[in-house]
C-alpha atoms as a PDB file:
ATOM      1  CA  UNK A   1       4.508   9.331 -15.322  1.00  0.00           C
ATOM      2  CA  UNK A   2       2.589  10.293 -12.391  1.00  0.00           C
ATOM      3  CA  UNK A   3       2.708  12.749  -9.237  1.00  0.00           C
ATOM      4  CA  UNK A   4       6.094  13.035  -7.280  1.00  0.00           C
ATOM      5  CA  UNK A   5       5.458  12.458  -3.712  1.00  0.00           C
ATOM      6  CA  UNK A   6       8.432  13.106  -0.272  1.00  0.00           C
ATOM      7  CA  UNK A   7       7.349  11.628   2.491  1.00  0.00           C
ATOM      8  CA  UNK A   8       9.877  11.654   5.262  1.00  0.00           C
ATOM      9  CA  UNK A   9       9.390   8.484   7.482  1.00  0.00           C
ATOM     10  CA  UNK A  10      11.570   5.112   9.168  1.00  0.00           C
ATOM     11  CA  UNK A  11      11.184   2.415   6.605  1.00  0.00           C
ATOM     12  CA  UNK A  12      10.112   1.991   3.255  1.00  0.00           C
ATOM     13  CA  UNK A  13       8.642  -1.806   1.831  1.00  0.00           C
ATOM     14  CA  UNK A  14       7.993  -2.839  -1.742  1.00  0.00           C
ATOM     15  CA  UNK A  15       4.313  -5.750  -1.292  1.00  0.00           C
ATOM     16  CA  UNK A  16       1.726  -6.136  -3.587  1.00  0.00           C
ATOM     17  CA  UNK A  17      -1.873  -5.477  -2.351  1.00  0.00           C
ATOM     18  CA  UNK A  18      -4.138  -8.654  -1.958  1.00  0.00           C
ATOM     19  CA  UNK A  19      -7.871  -9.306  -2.055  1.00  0.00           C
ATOM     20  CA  UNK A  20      -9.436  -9.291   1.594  1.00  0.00           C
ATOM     21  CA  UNK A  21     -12.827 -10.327   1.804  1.00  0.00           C
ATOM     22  CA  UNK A  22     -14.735  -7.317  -0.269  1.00  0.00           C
ATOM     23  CA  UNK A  23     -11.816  -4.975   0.376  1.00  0.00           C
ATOM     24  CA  UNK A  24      -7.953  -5.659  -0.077  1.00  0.00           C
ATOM     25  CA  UNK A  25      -4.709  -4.854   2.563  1.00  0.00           C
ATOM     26  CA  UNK A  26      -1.080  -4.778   2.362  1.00  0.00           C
ATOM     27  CA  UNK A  27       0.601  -6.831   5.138  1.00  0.00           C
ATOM     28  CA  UNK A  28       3.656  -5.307   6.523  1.00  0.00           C
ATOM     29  CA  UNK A  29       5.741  -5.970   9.548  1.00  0.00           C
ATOM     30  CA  UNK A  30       4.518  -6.905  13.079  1.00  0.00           C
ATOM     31  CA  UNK A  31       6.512  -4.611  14.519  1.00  0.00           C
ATOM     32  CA  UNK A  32       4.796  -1.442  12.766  1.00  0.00           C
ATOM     33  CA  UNK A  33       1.705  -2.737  14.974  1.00  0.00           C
ATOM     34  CA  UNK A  34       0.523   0.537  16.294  1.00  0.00           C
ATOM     35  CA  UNK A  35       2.617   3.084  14.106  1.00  0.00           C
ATOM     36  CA  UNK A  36       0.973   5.254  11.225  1.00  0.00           C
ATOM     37  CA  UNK A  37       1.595   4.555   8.106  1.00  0.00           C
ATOM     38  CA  UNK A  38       0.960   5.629   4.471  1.00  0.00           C
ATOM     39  CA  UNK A  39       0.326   3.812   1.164  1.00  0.00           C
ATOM     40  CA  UNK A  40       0.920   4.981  -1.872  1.00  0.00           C
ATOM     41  CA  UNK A  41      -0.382   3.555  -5.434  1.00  0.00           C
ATOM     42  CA  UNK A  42       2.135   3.692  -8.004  1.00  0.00           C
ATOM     43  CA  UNK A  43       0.928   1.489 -10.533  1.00  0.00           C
ATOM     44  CA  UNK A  44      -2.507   0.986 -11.884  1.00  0.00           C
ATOM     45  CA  UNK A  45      -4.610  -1.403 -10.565  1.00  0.00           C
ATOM     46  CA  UNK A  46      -4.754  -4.636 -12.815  1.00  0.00           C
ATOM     47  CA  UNK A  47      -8.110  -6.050 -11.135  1.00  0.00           C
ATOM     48  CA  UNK A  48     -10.908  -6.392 -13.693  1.00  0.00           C
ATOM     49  CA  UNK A  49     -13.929  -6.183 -11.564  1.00  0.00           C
ATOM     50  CA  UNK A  50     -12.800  -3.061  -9.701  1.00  0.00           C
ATOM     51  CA  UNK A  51     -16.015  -1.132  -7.961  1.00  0.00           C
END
């Protein structure tokens, strides 16, 4: 099990992150255009060339 994190915030989304170029992102709403946000792993990653 890993570390328990509380984060108080607006809106929570469940997305998978996706290779981007030599780097990856997570695409969320439009709307959050301009807002802070945080990301937080919970799973390991399952990549096999990780760097």
């Amino acid at each position: 099990m890993g570390n328990r994190f509380e984060i108080d915030g607006e809106e929570v989304l469940d997305g998978e992150v996706k290779e981007f170029g030599n780097s990856a992102h997570v695409t969320v709403p439009k709307r959050w255009r301009g807002a802070d946000v945080k990301v937080v792993r919970i799973s390991d990653p399952t990549e096999t060339d990780q760097e």
